[in-house]
C-alpha atoms as a PDB file:
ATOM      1  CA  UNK A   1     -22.602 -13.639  -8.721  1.00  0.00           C
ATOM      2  CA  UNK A   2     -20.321 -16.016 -10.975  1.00  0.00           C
ATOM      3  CA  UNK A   3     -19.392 -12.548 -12.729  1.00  0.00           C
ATOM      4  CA  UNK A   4     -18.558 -10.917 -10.147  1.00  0.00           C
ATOM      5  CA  UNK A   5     -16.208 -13.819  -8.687  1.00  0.00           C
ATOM      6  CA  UNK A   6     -14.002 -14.176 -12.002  1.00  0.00           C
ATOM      7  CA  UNK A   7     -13.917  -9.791 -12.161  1.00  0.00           C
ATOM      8  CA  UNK A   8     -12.334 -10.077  -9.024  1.00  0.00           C
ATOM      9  CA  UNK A   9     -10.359 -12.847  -9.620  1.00  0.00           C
ATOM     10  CA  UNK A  10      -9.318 -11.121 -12.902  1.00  0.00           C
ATOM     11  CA  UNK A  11      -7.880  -8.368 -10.725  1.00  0.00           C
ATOM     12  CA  UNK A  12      -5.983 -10.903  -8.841  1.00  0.00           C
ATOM     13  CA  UNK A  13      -7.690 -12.023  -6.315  1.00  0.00           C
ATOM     14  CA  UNK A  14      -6.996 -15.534  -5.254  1.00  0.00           C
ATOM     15  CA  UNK A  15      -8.241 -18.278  -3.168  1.00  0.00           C
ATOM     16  CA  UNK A  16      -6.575 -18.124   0.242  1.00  0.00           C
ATOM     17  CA  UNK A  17      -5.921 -13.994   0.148  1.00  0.00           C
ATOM     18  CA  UNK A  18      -6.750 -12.179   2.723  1.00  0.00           C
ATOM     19  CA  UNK A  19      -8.628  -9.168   1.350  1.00  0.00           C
ATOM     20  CA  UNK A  20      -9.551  -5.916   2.569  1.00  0.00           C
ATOM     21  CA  UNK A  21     -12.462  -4.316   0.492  1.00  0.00           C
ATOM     22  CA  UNK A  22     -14.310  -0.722   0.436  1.00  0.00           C
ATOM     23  CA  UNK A  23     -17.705  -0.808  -2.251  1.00  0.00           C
ATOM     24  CA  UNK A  24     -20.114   1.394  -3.601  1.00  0.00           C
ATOM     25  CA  UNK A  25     -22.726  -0.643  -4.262  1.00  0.00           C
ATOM     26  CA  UNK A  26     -24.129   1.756  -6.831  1.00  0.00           C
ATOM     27  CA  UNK A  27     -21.583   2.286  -8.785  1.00  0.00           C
ATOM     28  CA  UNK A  28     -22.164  -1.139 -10.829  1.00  0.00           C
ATOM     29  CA  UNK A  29     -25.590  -0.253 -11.937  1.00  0.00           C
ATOM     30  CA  UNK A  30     -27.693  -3.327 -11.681  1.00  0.00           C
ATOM     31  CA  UNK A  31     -26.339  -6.536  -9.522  1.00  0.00           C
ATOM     32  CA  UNK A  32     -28.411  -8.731  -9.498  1.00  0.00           C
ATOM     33  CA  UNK A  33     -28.979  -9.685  -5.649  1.00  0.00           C
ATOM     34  CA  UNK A  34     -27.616  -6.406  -4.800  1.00  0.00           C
ATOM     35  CA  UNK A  35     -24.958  -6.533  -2.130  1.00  0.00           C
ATOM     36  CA  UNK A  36     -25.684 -10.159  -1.204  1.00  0.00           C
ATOM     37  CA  UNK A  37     -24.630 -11.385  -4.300  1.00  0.00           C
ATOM     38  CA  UNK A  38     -21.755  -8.760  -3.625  1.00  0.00           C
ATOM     39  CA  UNK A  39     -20.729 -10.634  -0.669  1.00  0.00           C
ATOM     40  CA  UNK A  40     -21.245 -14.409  -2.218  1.00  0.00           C
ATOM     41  CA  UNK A  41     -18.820 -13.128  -5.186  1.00  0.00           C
ATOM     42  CA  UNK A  42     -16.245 -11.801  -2.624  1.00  0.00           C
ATOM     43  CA  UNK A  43     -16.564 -15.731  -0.764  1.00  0.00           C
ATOM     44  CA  UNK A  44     -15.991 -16.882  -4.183  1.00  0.00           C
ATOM     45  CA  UNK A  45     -13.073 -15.248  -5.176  1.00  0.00           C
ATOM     46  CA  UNK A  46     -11.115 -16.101  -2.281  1.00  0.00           C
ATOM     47  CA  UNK A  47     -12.233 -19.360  -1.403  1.00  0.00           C
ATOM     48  CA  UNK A  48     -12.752 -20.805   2.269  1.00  0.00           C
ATOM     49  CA  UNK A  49      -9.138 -20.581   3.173  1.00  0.00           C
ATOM     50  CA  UNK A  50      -9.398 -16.903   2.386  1.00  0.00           C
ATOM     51  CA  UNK A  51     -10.394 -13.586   4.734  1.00  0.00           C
ATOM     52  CA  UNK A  52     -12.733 -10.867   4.038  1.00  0.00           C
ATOM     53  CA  UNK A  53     -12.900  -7.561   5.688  1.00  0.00           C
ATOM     54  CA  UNK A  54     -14.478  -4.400   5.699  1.00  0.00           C
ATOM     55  CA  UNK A  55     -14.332  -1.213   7.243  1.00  0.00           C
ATOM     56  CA  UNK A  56     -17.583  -0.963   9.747  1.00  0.00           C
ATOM     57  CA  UNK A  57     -17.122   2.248  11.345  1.00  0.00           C
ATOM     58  CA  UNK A  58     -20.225   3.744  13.403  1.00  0.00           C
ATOM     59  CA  UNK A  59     -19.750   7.390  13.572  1.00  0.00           C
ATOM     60  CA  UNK A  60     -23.480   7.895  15.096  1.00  0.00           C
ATOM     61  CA  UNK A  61     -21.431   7.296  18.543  1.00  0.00           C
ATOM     62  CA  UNK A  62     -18.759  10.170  18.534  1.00  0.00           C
ATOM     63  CA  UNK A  63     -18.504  12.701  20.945  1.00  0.00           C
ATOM     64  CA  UNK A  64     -20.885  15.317  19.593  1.00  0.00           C
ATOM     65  CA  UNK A  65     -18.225  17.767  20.628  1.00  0.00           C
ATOM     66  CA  UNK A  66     -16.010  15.875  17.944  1.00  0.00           C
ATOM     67  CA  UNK A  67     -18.791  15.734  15.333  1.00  0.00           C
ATOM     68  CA  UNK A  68     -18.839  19.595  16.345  1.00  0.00           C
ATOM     69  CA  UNK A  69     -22.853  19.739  15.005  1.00  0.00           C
ATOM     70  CA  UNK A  70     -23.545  23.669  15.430  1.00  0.00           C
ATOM     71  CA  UNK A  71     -27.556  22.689  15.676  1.00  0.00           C
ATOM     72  CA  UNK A  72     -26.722  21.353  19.271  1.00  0.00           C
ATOM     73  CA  UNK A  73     -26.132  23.415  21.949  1.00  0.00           C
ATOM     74  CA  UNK A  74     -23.863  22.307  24.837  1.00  0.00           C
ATOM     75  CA  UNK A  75     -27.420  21.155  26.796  1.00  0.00           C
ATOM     76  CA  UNK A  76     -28.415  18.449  23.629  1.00  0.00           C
ATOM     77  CA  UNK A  77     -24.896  17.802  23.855  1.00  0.00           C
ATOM     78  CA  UNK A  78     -24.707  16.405  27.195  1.00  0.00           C
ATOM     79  CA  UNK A  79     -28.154  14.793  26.366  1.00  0.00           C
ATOM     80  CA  UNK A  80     -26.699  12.531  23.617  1.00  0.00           C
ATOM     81  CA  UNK A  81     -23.937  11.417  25.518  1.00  0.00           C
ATOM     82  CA  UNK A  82     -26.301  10.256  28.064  1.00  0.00           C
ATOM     83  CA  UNK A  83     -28.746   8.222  26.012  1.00  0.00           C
ATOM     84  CA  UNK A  84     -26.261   7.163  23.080  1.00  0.00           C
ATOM     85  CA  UNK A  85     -26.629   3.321  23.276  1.00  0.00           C
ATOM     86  CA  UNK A  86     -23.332   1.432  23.778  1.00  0.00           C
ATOM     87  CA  UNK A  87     -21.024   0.088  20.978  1.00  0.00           C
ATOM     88  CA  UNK A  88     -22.343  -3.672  20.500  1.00  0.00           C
ATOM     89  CA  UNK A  89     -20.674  -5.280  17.662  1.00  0.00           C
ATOM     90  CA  UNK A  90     -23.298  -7.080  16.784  1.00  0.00           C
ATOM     91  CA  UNK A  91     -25.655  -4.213  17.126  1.00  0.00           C
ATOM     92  CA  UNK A  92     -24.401  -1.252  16.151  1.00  0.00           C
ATOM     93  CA  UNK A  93     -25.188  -0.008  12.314  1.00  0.00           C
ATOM     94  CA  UNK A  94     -22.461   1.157  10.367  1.00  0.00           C
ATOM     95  CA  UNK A  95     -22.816   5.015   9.104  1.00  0.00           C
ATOM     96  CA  UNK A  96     -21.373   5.579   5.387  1.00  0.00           C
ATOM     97  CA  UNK A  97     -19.636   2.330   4.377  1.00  0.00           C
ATOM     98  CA  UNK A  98     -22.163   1.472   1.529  1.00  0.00           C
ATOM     99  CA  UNK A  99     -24.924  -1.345   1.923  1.00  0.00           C
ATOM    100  CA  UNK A 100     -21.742  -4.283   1.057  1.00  0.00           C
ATOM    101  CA  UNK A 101     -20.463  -3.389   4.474  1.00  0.00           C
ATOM    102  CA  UNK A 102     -23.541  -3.417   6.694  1.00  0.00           C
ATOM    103  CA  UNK A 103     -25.081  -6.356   5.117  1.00  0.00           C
ATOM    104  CA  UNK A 104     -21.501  -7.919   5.905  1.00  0.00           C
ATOM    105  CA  UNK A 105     -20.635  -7.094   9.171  1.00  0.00           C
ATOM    106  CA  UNK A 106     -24.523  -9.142   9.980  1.00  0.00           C
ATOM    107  CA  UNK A 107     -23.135 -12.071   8.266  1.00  0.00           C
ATOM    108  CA  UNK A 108     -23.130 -15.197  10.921  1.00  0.00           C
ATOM    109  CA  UNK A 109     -19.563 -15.693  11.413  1.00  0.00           C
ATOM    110  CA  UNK A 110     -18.682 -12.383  10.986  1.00  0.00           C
ATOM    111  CA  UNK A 111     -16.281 -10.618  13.686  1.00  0.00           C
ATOM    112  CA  UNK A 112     -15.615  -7.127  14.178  1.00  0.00           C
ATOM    113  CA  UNK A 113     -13.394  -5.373  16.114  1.00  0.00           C
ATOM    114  CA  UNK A 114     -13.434  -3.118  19.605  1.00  0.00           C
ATOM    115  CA  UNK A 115     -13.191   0.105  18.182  1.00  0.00           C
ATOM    116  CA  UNK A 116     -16.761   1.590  18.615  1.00  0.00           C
ATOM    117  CA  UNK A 117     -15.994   4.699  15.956  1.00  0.00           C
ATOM    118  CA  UNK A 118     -13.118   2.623  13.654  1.00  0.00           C
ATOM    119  CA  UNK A 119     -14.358  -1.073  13.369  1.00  0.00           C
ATOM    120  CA  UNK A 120     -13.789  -3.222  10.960  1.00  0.00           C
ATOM    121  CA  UNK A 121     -15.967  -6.749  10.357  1.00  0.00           C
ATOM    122  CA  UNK A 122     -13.851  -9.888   9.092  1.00  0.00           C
ATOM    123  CA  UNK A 123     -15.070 -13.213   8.550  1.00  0.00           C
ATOM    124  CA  UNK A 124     -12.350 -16.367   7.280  1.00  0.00           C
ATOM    125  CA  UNK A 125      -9.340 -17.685   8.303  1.00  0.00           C
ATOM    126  CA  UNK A 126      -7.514 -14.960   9.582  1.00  0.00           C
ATOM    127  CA  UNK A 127     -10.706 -13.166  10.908  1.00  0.00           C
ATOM    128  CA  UNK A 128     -10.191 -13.714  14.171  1.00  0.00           C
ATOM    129  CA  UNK A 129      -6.709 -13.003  14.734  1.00  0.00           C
ATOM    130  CA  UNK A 130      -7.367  -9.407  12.426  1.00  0.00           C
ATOM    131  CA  UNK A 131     -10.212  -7.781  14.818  1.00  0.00           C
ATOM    132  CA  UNK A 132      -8.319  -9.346  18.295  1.00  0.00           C
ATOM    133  CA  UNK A 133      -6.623  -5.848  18.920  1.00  0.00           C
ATOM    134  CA  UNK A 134      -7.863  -2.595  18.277  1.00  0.00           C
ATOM    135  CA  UNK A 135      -6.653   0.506  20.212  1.00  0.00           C
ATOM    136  CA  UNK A 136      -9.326   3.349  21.255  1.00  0.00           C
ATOM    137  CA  UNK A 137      -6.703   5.996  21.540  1.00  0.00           C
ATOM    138  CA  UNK A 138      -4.410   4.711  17.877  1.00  0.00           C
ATOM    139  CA  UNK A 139      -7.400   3.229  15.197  1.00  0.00           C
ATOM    140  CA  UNK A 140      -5.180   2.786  12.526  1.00  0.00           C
ATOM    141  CA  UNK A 141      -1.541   2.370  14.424  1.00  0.00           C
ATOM    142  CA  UNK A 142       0.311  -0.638  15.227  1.00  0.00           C
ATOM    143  CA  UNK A 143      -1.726  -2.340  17.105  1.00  0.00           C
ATOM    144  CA  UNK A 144      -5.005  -2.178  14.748  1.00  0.00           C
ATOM    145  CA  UNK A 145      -6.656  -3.965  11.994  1.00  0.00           C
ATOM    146  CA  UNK A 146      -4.820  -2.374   9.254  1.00  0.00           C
ATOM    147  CA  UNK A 147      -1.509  -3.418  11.165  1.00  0.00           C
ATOM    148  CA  UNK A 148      -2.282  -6.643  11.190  1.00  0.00           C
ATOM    149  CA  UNK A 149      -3.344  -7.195   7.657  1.00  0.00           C
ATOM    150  CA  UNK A 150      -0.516  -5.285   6.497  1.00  0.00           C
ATOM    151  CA  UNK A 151       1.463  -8.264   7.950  1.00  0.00           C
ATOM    152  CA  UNK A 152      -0.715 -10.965   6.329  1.00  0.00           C
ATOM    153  CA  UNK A 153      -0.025  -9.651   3.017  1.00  0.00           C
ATOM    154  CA  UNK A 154      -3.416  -8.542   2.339  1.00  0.00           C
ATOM    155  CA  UNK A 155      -4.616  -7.195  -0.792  1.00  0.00           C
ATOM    156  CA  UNK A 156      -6.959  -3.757  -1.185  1.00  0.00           C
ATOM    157  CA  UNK A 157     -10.234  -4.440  -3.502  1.00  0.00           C
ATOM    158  CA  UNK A 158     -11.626  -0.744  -4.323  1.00  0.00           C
ATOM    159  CA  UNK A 159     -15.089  -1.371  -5.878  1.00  0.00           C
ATOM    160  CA  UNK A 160     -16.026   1.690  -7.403  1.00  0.00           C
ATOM    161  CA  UNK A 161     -14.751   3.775  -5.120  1.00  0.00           C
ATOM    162  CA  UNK A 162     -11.158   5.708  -5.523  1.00  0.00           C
ATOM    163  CA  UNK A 163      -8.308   6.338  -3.289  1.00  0.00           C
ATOM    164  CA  UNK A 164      -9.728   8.566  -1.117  1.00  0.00           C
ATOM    165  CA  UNK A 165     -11.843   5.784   0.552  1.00  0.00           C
ATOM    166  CA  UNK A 166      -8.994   3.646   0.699  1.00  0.00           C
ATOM    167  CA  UNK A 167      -8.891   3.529   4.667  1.00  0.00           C
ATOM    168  CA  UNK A 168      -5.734   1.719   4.559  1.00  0.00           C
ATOM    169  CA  UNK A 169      -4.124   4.478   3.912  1.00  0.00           C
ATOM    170  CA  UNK A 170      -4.497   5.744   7.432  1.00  0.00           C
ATOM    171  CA  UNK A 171      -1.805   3.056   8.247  1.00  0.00           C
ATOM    172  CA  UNK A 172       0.649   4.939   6.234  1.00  0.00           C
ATOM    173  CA  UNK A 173      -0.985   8.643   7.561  1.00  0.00           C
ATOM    174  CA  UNK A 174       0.141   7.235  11.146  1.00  0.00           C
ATOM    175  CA  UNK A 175       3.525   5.780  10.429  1.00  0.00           C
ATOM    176  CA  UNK A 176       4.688   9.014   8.678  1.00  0.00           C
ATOM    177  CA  UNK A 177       3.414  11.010  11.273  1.00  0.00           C
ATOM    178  CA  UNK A 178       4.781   8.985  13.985  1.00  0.00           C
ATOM    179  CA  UNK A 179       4.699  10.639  17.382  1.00  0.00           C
ATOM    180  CA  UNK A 180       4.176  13.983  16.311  1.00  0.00           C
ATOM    181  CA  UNK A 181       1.169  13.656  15.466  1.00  0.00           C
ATOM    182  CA  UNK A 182      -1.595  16.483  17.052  1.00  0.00           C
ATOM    183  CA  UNK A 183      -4.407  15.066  18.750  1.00  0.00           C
ATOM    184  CA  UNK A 184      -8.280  15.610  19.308  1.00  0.00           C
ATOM    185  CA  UNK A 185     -10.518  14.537  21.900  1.00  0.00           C
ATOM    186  CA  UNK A 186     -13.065  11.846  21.582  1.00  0.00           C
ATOM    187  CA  UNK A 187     -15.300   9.570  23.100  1.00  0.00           C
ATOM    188  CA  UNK A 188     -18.058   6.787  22.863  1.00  0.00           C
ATOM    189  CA  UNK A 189     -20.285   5.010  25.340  1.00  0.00           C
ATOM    190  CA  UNK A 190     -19.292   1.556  25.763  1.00  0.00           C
ATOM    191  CA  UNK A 191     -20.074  -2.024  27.665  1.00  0.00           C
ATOM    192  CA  UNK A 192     -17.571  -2.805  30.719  1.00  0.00           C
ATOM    193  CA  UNK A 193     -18.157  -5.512  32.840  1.00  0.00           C
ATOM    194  CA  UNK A 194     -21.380  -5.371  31.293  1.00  0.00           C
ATOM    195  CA  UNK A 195     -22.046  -2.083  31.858  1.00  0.00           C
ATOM    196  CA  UNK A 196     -22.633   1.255  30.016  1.00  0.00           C
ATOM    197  CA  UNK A 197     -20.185   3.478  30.483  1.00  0.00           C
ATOM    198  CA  UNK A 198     -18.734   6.877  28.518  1.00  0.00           C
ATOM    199  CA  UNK A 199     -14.962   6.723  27.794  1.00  0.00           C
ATOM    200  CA  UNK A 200     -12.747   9.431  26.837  1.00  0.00           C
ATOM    201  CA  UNK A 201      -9.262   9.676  24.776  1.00  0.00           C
ATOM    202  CA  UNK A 202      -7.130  11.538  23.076  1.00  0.00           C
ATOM    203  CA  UNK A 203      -7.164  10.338  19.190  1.00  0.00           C
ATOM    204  CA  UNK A 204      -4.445  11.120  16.124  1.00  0.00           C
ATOM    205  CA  UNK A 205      -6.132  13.841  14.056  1.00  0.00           C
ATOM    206  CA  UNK A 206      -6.443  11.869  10.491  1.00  0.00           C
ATOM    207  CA  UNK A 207      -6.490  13.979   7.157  1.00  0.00           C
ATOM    208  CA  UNK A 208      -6.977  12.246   3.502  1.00  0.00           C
ATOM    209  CA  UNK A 209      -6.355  14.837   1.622  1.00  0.00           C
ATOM    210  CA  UNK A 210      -3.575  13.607  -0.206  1.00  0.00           C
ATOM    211  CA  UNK A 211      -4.829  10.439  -0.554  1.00  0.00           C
ATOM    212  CA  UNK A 212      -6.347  10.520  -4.457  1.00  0.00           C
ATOM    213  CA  UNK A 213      -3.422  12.259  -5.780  1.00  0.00           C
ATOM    214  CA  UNK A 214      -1.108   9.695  -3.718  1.00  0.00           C
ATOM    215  CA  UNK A 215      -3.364   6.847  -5.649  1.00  0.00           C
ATOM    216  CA  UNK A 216      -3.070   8.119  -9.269  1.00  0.00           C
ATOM    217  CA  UNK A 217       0.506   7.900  -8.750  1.00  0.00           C
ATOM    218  CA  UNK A 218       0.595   4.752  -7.379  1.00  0.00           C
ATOM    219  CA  UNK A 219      -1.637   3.895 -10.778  1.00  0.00           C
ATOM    220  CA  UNK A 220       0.959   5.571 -12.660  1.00  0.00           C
ATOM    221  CA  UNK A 221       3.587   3.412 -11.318  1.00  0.00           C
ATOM    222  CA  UNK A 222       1.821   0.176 -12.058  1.00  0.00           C
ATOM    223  CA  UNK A 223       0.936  -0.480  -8.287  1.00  0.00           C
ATOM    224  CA  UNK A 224      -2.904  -1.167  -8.785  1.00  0.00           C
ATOM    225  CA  UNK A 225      -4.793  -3.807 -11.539  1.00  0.00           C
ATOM    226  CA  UNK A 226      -7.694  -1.806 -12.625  1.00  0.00           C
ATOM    227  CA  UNK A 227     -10.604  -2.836 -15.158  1.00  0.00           C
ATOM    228  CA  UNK A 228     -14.380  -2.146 -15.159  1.00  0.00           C
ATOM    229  CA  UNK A 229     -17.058  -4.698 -13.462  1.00  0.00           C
ATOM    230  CA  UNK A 230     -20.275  -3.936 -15.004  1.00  0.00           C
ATOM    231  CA  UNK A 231     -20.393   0.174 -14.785  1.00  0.00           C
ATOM    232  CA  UNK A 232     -17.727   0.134 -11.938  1.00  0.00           C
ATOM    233  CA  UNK A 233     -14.084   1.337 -12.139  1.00  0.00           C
ATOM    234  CA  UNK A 234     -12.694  -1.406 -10.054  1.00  0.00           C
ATOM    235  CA  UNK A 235      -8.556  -1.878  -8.358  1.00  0.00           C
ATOM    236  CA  UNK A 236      -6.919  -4.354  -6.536  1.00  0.00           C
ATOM    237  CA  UNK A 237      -3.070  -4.147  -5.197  1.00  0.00           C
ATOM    238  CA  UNK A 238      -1.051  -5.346  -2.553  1.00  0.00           C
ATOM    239  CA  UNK A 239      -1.866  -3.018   1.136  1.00  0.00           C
ATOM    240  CA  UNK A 240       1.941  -3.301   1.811  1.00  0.00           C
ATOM    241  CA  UNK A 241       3.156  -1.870  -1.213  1.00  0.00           C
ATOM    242  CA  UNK A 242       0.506   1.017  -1.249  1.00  0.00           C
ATOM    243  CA  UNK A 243       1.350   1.609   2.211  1.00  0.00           C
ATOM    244  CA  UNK A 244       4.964   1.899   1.909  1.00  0.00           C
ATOM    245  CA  UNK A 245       4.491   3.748  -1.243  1.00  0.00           C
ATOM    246  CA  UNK A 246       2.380   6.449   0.390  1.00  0.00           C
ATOM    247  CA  UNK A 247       3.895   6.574   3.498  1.00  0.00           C
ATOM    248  CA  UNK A 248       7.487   8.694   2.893  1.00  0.00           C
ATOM    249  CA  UNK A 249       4.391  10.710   0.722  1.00  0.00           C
ATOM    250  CA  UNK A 250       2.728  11.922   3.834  1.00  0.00           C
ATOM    251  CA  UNK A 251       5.553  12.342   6.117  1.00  0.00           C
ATOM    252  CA  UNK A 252       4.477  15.961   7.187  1.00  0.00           C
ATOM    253  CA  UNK A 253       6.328  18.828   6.273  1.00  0.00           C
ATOM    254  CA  UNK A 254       8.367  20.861   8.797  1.00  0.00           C
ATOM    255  CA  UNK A 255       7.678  24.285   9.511  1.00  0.00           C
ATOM    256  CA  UNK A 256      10.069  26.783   8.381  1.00  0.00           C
ATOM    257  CA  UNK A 257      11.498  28.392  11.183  1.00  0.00           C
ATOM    258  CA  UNK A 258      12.206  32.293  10.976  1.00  0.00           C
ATOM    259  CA  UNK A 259      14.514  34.642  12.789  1.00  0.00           C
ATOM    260  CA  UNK A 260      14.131  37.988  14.100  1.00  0.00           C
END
């Protein structure tokens, strides 16, 4: 655990930052204490005045019309949207975000956002004010998680993962795209009033693509601090200067218009 605090503090983490992490667990062959000692290394590093979050997300409770799975016909369809169980923060398993992140977002003290596809757990001094806001129909817009810690100065800690699971670059995605951006339907089952009840929106379509080529250039113009922890190819770097770095890099293109 003591390891893994000064790695990450040789990266530049610091007590008091604000920290937004991604992990793959596996990628550091043997921790000892696994993903709890994972978690006590990340406390470490920044300290009791700092903030820790994660990305929680909890695709199980799509709209199976978004998740578009061609083994279920539009009867088992309507079936899952009947007996899906509600978002419940403290309930609700994460789906894909490593063993780090579910073990985390169980943590007492832990918060986590609204969101019941596009969560994210925090726990620390800025923790609560991070996960207050989180819009159904805009995850990663102004008025998100990413938004806010993009205004705390937060740093990015990949963990042996690369760009391409860097989710705050879905803040950029959305302020390129700004209004123009197409849409898709979605939908979750979720408590009101203490109730179950299926919602609806209309959500930006997201696309990360672009996102490991916009990294290794970022690398390549000294944005990140990279250096192995145990087997792990691990990065810090600031979220607002990877942001506005990627962002005039996604701005989409215009179609060429043609006359006749």
């Amino acid at each position: 655990m003591d390891e893994l605090a000064g790695g990450f503090r040789a990266l530049g983490i610091e007590p008091g930052d604000a920290i937004i992490v991604h992990c793959s667990l596996s990628s550091f062959g043997t921790v000892v204490g696994g993903e709890q000692a994972v978690v006590e290394a990340l406390r470490l590093a920044v300290g009791p005045m700092g903030t820790i979050v994660m990305p929680s997300q909890s695709w199980q409770l799509c709209d199976p019309d978004f998740l578009d799975d061609p083994a279920l016909d539009q009867d088992a369809r309507d079936r899952v949207r009947r007996l899906l169980p509600p978002f419940d923060p403290a309930l609700t398993p994460t789906r894909t975000m490593g063993r780090v992140a579910e073990l985390f977002r169980t943590q007492p003290g832990a918060m986590r956002s609204a969101h019941p596809h596009r969560s994210f757990a925090a726990e620390g001094l800025e923790a609560a004010a991070v996960v207050a806001e989180h819009e159904l129909d805009d995850p990663f817009g102004e008025r998100s998680p990413l938004a806010k810690l993009y205004a705390a100065r937060a740093k990015v800690l990949l963990l042996g993962v690369g760009y391409e699971s860097c989710t705050a670059l879905h803040l950029a995605e959305t302020r390129a795209a700004g209004a123009n951006r197409p849409r898709v339907r979605n939908g979750a089952p979720v408590l009101v009033a203490g109730q179950r009840r299926w919602v609806d929106w209309l959500e930006p379509v997201v696309d990360d693509a672009l996102f490991a080529e916009i990294g290794a250039e970022f690398d390549a113009a000294g944005g990140a601090r990279a250096m192995r922890i145990g087997a792990a190819t691990c990065r810090a770097m600031e979220l607002a200067e990877l942001v506005d770095f990627a962002e005039p890099r996604l701005v989409p293109v215009a179609p060429l218009s043609s006359h006749l």
